[in-house]
C-alpha atoms as a PDB file:
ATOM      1  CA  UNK A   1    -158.006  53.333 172.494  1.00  0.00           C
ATOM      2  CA  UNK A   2    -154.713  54.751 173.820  1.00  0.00           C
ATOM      3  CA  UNK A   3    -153.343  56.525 171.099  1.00  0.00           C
ATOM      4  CA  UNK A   4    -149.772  57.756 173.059  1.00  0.00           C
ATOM      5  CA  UNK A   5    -147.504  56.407 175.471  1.00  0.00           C
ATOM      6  CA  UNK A   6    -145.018  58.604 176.998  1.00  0.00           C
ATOM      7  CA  UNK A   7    -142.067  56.566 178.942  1.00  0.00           C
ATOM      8  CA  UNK A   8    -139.964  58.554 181.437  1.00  0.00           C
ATOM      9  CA  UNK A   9    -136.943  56.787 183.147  1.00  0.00           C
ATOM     10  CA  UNK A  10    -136.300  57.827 186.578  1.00  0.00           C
ATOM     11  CA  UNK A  11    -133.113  57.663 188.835  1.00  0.00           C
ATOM     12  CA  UNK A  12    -133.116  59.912 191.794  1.00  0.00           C
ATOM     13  CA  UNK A  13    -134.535  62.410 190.147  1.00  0.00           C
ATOM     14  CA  UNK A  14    -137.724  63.294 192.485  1.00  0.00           C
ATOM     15  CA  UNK A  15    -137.529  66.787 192.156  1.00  0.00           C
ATOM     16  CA  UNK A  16    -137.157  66.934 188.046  1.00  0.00           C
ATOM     17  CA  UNK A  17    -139.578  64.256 187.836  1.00  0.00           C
ATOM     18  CA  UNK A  18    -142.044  66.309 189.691  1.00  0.00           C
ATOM     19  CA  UNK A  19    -142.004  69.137 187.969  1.00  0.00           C
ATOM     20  CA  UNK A  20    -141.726  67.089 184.804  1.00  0.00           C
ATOM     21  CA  UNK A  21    -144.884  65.372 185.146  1.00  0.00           C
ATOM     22  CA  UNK A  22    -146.722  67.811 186.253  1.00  0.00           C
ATOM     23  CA  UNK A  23    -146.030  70.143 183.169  1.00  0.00           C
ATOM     24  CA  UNK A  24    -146.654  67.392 181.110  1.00  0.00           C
ATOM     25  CA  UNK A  25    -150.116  66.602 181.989  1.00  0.00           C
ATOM     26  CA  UNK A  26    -151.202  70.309 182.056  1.00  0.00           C
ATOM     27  CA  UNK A  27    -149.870  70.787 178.981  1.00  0.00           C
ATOM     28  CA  UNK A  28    -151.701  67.590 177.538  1.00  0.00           C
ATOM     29  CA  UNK A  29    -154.872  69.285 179.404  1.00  0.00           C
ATOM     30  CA  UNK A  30    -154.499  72.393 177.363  1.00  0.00           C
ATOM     31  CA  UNK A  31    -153.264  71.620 174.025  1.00  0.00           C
ATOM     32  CA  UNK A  32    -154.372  67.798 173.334  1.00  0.00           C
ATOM     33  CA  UNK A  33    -157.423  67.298 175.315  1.00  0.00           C
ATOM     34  CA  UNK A  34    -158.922  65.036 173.227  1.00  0.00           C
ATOM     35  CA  UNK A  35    -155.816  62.615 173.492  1.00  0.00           C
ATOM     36  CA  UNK A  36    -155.931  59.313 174.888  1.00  0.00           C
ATOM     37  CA  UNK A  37    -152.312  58.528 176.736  1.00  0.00           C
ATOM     38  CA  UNK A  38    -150.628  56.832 179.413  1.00  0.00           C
ATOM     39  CA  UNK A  39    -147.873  57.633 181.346  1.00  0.00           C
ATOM     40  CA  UNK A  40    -145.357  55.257 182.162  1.00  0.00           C
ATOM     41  CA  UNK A  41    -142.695  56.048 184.566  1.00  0.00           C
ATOM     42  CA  UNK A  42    -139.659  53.069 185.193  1.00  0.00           C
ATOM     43  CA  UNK A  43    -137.494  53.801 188.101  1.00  0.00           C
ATOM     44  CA  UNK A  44    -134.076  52.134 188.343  1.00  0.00           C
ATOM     45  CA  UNK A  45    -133.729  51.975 192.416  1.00  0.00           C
ATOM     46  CA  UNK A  46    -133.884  55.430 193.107  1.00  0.00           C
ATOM     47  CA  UNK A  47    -132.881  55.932 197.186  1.00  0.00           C
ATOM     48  CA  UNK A  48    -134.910  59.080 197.253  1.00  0.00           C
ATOM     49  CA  UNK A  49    -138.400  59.899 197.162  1.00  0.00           C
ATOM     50  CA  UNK A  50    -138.913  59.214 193.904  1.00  0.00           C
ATOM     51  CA  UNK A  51    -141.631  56.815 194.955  1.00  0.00           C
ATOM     52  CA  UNK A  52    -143.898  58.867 196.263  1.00  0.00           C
ATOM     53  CA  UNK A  53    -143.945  61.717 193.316  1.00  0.00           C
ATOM     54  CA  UNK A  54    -145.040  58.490 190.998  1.00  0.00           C
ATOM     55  CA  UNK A  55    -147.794  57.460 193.000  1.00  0.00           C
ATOM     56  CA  UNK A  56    -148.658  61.213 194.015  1.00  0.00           C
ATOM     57  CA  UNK A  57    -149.278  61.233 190.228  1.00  0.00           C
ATOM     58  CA  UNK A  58    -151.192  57.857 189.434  1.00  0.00           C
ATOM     59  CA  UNK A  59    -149.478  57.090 186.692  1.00  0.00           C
ATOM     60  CA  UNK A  60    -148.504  53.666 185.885  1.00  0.00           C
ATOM     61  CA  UNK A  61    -145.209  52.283 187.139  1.00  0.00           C
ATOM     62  CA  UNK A  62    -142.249  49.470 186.881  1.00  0.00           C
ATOM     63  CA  UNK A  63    -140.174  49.753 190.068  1.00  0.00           C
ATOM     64  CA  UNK A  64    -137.217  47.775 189.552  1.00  0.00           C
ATOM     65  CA  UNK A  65    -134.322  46.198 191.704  1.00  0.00           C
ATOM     66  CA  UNK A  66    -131.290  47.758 190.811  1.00  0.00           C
ATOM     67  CA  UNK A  67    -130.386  50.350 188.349  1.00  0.00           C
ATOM     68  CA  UNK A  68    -131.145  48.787 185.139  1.00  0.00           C
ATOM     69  CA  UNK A  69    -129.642  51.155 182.544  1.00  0.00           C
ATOM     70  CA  UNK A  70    -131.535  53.472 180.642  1.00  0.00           C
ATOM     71  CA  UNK A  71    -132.326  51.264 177.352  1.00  0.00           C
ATOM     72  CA  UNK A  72    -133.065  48.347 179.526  1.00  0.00           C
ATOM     73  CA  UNK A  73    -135.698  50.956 181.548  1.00  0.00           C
ATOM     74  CA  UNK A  74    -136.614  51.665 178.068  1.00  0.00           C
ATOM     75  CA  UNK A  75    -137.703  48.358 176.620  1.00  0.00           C
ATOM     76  CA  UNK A  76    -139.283  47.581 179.738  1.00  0.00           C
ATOM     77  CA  UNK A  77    -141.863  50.155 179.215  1.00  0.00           C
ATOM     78  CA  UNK A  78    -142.177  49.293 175.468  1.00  0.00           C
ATOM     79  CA  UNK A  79    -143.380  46.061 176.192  1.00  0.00           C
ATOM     80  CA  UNK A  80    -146.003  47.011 178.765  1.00  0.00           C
ATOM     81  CA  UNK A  81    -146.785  50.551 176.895  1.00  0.00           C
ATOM     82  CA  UNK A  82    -150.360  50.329 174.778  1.00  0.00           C
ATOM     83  CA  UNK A  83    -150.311  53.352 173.053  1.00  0.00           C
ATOM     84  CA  UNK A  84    -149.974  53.526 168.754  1.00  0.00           C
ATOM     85  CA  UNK A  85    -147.236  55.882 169.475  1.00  0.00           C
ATOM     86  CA  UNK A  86    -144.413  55.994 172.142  1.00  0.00           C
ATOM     87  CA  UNK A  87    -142.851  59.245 173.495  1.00  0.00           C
ATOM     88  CA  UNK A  88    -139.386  59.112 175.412  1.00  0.00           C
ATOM     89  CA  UNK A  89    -139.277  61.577 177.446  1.00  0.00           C
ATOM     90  CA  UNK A  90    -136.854  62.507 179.897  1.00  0.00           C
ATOM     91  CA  UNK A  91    -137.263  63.540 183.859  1.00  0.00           C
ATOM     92  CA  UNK A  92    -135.662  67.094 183.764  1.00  0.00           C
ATOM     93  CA  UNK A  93    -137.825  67.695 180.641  1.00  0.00           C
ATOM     94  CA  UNK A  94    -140.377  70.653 181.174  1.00  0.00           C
ATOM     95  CA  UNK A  95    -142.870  70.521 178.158  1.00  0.00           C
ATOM     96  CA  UNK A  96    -144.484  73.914 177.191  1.00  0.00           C
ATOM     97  CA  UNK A  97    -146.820  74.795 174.731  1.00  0.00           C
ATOM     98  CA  UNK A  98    -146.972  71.199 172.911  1.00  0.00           C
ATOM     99  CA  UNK A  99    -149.713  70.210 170.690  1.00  0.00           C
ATOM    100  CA  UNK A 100    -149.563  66.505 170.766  1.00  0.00           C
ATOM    101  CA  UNK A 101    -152.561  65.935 168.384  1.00  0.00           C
ATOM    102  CA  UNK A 102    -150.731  67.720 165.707  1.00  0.00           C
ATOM    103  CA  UNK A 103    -147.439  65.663 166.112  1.00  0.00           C
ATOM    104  CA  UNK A 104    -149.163  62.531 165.994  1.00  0.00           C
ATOM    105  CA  UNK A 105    -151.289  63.745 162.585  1.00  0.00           C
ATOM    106  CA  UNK A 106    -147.673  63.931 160.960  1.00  0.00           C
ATOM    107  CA  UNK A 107    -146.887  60.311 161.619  1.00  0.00           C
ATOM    108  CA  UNK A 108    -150.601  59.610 160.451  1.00  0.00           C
ATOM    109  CA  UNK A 109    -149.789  61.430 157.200  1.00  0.00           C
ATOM    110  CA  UNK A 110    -146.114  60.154 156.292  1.00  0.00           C
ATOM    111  CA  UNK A 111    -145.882  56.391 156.213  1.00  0.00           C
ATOM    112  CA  UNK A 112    -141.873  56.951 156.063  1.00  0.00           C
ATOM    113  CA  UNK A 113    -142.023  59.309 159.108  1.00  0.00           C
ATOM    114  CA  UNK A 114    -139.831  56.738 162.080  1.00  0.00           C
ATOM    115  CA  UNK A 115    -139.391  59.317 164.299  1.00  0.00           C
ATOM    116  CA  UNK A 116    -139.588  63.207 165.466  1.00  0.00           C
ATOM    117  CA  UNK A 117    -138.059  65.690 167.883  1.00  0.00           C
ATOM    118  CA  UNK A 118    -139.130  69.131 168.643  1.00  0.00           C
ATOM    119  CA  UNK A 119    -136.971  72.208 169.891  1.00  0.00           C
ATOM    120  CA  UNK A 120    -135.447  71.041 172.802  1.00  0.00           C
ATOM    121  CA  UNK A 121    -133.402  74.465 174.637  1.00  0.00           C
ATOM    122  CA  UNK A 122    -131.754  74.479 177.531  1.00  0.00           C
ATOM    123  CA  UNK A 123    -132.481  76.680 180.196  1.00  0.00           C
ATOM    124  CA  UNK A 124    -130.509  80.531 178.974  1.00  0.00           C
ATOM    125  CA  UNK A 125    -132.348  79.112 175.510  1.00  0.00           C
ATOM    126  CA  UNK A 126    -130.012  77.990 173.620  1.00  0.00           C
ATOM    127  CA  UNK A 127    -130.588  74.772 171.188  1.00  0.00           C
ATOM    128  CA  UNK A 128    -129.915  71.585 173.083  1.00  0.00           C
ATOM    129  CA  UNK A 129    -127.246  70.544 170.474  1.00  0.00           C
ATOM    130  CA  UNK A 130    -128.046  67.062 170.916  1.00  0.00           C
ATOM    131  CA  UNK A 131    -131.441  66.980 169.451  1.00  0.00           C
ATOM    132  CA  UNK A 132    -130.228  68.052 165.982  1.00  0.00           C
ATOM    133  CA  UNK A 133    -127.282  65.599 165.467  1.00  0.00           C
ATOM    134  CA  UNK A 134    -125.770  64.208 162.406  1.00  0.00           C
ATOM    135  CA  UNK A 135    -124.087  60.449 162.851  1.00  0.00           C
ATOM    136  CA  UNK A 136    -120.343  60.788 164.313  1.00  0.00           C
ATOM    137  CA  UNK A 137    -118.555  59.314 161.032  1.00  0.00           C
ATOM    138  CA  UNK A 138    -115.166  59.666 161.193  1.00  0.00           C
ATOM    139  CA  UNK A 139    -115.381  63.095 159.400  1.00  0.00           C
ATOM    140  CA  UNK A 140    -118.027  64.454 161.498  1.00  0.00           C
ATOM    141  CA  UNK A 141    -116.784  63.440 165.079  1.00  0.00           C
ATOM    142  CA  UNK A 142    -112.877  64.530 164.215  1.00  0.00           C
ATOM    143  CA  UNK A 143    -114.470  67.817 163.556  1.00  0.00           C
ATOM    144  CA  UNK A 144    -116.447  67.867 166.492  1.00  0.00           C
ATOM    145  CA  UNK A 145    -113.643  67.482 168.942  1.00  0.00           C
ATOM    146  CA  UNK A 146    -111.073  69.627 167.147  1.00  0.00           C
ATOM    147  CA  UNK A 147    -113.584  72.261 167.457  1.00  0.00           C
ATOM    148  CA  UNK A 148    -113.779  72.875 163.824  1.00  0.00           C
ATOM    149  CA  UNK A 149    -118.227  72.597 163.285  1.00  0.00           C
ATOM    150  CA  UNK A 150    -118.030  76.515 163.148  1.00  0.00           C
ATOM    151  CA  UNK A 151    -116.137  76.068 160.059  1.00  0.00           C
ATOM    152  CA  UNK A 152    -119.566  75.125 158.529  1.00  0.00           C
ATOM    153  CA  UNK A 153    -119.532  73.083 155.698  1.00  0.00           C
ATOM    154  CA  UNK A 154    -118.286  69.508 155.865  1.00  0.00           C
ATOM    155  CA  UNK A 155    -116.903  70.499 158.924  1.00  0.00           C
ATOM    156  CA  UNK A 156    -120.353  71.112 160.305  1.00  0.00           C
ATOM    157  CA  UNK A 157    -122.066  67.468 160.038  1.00  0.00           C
ATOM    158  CA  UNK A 158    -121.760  66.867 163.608  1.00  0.00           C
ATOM    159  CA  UNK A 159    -124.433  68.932 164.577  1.00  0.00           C
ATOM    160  CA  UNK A 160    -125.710  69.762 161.524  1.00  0.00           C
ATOM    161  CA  UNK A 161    -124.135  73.703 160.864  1.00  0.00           C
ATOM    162  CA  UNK A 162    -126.071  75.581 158.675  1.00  0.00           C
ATOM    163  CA  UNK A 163    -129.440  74.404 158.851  1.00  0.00           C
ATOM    164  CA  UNK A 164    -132.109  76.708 159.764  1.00  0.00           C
ATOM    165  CA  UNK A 165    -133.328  76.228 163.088  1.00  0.00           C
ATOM    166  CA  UNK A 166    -136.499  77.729 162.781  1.00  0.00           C
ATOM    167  CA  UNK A 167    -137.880  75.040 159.803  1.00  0.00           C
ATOM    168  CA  UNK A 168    -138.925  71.549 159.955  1.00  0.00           C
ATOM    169  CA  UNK A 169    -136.314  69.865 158.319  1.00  0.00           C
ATOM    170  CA  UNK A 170    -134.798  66.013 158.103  1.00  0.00           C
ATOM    171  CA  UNK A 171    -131.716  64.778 160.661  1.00  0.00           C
ATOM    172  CA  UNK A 172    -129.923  61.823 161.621  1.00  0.00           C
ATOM    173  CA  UNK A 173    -130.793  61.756 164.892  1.00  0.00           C
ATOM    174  CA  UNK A 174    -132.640  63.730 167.647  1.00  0.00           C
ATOM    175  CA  UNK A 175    -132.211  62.738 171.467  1.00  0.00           C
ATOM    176  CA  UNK A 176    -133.384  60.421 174.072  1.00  0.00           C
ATOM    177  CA  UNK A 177    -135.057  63.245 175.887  1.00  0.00           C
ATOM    178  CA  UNK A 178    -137.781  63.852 173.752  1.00  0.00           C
ATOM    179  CA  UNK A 179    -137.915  61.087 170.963  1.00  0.00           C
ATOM    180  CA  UNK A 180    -141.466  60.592 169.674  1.00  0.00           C
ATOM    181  CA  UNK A 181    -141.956  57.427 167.371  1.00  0.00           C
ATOM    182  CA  UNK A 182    -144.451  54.025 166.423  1.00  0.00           C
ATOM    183  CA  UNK A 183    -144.892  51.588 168.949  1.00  0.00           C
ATOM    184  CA  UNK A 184    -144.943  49.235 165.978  1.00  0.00           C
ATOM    185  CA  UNK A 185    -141.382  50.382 164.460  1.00  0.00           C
ATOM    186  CA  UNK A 186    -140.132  49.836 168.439  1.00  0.00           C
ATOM    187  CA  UNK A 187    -141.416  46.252 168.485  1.00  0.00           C
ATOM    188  CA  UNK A 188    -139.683  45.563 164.642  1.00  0.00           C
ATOM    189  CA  UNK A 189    -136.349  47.078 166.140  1.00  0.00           C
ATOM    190  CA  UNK A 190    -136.692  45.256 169.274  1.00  0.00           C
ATOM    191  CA  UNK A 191    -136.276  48.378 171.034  1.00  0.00           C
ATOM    192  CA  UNK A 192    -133.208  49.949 172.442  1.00  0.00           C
ATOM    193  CA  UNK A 193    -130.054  48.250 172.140  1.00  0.00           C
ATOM    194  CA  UNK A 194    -129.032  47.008 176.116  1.00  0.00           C
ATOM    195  CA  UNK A 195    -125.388  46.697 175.344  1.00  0.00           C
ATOM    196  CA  UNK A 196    -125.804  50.757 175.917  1.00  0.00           C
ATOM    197  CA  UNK A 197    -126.158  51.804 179.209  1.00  0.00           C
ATOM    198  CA  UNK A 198    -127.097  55.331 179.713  1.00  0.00           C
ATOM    199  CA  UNK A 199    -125.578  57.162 176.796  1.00  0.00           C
ATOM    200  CA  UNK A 200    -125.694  56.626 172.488  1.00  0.00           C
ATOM    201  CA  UNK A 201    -129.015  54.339 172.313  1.00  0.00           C
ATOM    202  CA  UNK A 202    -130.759  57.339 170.656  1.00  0.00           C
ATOM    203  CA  UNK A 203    -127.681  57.417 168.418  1.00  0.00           C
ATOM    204  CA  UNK A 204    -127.811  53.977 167.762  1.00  0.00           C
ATOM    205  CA  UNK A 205    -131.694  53.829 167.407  1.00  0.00           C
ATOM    206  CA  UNK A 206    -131.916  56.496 164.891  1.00  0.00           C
ATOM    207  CA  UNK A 207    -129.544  55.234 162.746  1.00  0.00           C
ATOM    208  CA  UNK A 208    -131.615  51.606 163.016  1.00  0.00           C
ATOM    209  CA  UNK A 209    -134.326  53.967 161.816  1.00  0.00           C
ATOM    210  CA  UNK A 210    -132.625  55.240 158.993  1.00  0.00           C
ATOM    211  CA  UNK A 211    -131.340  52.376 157.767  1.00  0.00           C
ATOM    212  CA  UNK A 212    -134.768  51.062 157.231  1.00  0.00           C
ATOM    213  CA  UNK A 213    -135.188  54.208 154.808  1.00  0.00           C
ATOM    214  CA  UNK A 214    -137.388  56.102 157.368  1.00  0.00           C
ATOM    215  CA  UNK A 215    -136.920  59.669 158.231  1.00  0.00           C
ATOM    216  CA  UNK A 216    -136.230  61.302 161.321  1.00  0.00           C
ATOM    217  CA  UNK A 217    -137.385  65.347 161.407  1.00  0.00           C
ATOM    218  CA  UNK A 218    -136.456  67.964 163.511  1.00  0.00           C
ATOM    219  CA  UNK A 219    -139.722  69.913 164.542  1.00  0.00           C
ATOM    220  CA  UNK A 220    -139.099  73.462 165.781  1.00  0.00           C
ATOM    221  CA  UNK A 221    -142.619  74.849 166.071  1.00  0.00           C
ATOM    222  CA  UNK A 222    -143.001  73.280 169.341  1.00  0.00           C
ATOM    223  CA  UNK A 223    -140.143  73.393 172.271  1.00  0.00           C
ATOM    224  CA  UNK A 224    -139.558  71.905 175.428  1.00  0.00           C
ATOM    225  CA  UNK A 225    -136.643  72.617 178.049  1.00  0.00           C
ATOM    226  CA  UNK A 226    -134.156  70.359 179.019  1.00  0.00           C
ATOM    227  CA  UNK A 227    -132.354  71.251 182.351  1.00  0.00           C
ATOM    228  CA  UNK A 228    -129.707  69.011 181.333  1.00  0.00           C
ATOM    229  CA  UNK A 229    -126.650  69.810 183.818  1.00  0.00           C
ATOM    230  CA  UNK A 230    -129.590  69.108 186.160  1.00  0.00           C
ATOM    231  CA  UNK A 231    -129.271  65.502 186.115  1.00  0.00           C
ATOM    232  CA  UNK A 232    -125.519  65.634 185.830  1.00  0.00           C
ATOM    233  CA  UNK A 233    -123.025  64.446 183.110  1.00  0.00           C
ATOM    234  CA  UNK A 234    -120.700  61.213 183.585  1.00  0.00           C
ATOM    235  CA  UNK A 235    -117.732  60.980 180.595  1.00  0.00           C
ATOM    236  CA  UNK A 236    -117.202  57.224 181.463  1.00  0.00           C
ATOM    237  CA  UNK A 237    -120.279  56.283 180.424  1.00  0.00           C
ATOM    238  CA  UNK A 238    -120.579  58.667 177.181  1.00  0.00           C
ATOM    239  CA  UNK A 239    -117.441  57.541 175.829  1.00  0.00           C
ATOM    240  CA  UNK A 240    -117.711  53.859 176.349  1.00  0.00           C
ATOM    241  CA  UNK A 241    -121.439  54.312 174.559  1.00  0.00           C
ATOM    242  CA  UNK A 242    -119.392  55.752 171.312  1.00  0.00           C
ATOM    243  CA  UNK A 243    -116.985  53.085 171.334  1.00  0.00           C
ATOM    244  CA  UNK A 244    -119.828  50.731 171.768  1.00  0.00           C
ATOM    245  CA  UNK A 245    -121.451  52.968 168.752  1.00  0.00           C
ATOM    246  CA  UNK A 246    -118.203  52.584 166.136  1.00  0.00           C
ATOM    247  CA  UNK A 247    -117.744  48.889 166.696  1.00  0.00           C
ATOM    248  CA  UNK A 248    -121.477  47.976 166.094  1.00  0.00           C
ATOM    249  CA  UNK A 249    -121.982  50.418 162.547  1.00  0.00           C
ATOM    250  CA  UNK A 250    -118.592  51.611 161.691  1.00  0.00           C
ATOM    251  CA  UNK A 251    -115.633  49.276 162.628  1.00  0.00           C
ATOM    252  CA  UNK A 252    -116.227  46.360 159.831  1.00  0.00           C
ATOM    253  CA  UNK A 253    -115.716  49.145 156.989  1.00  0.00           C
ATOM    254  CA  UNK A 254    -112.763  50.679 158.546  1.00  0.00           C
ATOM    255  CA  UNK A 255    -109.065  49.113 158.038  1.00  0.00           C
ATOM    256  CA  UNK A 256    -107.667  47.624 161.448  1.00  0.00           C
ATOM    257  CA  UNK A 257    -105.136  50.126 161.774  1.00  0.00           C
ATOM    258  CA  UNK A 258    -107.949  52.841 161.938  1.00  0.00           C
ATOM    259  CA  UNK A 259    -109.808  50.918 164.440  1.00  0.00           C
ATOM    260  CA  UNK A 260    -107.277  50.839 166.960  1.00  0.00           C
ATOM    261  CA  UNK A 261    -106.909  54.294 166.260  1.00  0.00           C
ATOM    262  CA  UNK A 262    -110.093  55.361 166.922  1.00  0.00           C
ATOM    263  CA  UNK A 263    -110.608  53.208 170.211  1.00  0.00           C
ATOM    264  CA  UNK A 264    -107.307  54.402 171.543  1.00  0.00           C
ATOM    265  CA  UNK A 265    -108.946  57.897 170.896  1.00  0.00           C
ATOM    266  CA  UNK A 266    -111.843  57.198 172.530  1.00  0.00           C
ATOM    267  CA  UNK A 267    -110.169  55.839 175.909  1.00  0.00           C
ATOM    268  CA  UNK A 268    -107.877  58.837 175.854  1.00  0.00           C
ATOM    269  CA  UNK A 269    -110.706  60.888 176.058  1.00  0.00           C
ATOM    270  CA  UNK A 270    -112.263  58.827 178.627  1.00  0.00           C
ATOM    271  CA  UNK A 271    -109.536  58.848 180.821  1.00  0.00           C
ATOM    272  CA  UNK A 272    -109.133  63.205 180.545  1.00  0.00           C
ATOM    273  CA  UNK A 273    -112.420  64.154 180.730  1.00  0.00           C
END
């Protein structure tokens, strides 16, 4: 019986995707040899040679037509995936020294465990800040791009100031690139939300998550490395994914005025990033 399913999304990304898998399975080879996975990788129409890397590796595959998005890609592999327990994982994600067997033992243990994230760094090291997020309320996200989270306190919620990153501890939300959950809880949720397209469905699915009174914990005995400028950064997309984000969990609580405050925020920094 397949116990894991680990879905990676590709877009020409042949190189990343390379090295990606290969870590991975080594790494499964060491530290969870006993585990029974698959690998599924969806490509959205990548023009390079994307192609061969996934066959190279045997793993299974969804080639699709056009660039699908990335929750599209997503729920794709959801519904072919087997496994009791699906890992999103993305391309320019190197896994190290992960124990899968023990990650998957916590979710055994805690029936209110919905999802988990481990230590995801960068390449100089540094915490990925994106896998230790709190939800961008009003508070939070005014904070965040007035550049006051060192403040700490309530000014810190973005992010999450002041929690020790060196214990296991609950967040709101991790990130896409490593987001370890129950195939079950997927199939309840119906997945990822498609009206995202390539940024704010991990957002949007751990706060899904939450609101079912599950928990989401950061996990920093085990880390992986994101080389995130890697696969580029497009503002477009990020900020029409947080407008998409208020309007679906935060605009019916908010008086009108406020909501065509924060959209006209939101397209200003579209249009200057």
């Amino acid at each position: 019986m397949i116990e894991l399913s680990i879905v990676v999304v590709s877009y020409n990304s042949e190189t990343l995707l390379d090295r990606c898998i290969g870590a991975l399975k080594q790494t499964l080879k060491e530290f969870s040899p006993r585990l029974c996975y698959e690998i599924i990788v969806v490509d959205n129409h990548s023009r390079d040679k994307t192609r061969q890397v996934i066959e190279r590796f045997g793993v299974r595959a969804i080639f699709n037509q056009e660039n699908r998005g990335f929750p599209r890609a997503n729920n794709q592999a959801i519904r072919l995936a087997r496994g009791r327990y699906l890992l999103f994982l993305n391309p320019d994600v190197i896994c190290g020294r992960v124990n899968f067997q023990e990650l998957l033992e916590m979710f055994k243990r805690d029936d209110r465990l919905g999802a988990l994230t481990v230590s995801v760094r960068l390449e100089n090291g540094e915490l990925d800040p994106a896998c230790h997020r709190g939800f961008p309320t009003l508070t939070n996200a005014l904070c965040y791009f007035l550049k006051l989270e060192k403040l700490g306190g309530s000014c810190g919620g973005y992010h999450l100031v002041g929690k020790d990153l060196n214990t296991a501890h609950e967040i709101d939300s991790g990130s896409g690139a490593f987001f370890l959950t129950r195939k079950a809880l997927m199939d309840e949720l119906k997945g990822f939300d498609e009206d995202f397209f390539m940024y704010g469905e991990d957002l949007d699915l751990s706060f899904r998550i939450k609101e079912k009174g599950l928990k989401i914990i950061y996990y920093p005995r085990f880390q992986v490395t994101h080389l995130k400028h890697q696969s580029g950064f497009r503002p477009a997309p990020f900020f029409d994914a947080m407008g998409i984000f208020y309007r679906k969990h935060y605009e019916r609580y908010r008086p009108w005025l406020v909501n065509r405050l924060v959209q006209a925020i939101i397209e200003l920094r579209k249009l200057t990033s």
